[in-house]
Protein backbone atom coordinates (compact mmCIF):
# COMPACT_ATOMS: atom_id res chain seq x y z
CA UNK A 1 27.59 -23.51 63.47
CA UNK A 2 25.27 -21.71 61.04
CA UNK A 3 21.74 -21.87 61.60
CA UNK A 4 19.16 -21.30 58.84
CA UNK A 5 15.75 -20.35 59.87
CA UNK A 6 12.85 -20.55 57.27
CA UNK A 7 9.17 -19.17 58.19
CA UNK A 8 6.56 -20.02 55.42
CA UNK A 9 2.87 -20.42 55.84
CA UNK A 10 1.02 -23.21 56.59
CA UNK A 11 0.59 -26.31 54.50
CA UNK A 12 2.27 -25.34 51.45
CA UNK A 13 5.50 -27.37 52.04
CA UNK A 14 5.40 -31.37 51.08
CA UNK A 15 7.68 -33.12 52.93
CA UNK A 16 9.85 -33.66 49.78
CA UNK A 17 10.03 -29.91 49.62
CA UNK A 18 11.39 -29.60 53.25
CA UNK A 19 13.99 -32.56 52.26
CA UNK A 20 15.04 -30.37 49.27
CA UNK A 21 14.92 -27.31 51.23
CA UNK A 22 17.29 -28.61 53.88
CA UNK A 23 19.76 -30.30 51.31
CA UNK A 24 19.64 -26.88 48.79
CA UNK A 25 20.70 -24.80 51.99
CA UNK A 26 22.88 -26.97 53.50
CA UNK A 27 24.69 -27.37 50.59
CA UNK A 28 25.18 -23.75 49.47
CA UNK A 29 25.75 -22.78 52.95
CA UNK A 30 28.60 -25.55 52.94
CA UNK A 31 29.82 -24.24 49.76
CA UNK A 32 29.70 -20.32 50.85
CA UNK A 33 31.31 -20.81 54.25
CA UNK A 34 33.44 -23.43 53.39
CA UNK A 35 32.14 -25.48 56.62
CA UNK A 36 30.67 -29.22 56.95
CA UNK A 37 27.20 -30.52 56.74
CA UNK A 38 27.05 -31.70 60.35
CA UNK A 39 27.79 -27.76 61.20
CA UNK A 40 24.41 -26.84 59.01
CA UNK A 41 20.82 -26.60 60.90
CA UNK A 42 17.80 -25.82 58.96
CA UNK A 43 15.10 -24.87 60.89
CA UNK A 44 11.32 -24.89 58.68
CA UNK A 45 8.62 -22.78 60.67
CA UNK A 46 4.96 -23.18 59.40
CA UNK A 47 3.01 -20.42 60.69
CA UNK A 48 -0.85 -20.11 59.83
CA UNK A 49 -1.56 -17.27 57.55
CA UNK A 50 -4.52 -16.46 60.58
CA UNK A 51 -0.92 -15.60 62.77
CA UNK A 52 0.66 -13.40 60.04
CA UNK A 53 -0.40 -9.67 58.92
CA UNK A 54 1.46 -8.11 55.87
CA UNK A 55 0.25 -4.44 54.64
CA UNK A 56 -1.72 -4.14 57.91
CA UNK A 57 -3.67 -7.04 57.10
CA UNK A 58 -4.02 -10.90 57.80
CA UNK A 59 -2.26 -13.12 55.04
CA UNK A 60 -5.79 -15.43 55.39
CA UNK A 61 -7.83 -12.42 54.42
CA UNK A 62 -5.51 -10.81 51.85
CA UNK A 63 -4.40 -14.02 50.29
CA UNK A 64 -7.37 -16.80 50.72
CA UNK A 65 -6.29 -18.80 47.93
CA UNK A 66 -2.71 -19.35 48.49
C-alpha cells in the first residue's frame, strides 16, 4: 500500500487544494505503480513555519510573508 506523506506550512492549503492534492497523487501513483486507488494514502501535514528552521533559521523569520 503506498503511502504519500506531504509536509507544507501552515495555512497555505484550501481545502480544494488538499482535494486536488490527494486526487493528483493518487492518480499518478496509480498510474506509476500500476496499483488501485483504495491502495493510495495521502497524508497532508501542516506544520507552523514557528516549528520549521531552513538555513539555520525559522521559516516565520526568514519568510514572514509567505
Amino acid at each position: 500500500m503506498p503511502n504519500i506523506r506531504l509536509e507544507t506550512w501552515a495555512g497555505h492549503l484550501t481545502t480544494d487544494k488538499r482535494r486536488e492534492i490527494v486526487e493528483t497523487f493518487t492518480r499518478e501513483t496509480c498510474r506509476m505503480l500500476g496499483c488501485v486507488p483504495e491502495a493510495v494514502d495521502v497524508i497532508i501535514t501542516e506544520i507552523p513555519k514557528e516549528n520549521w528552521g531552513t538555513a539555520g533559521e525559522l521559516c516565520s523569520e526568514k519568510f514572514p510573508d509567505k
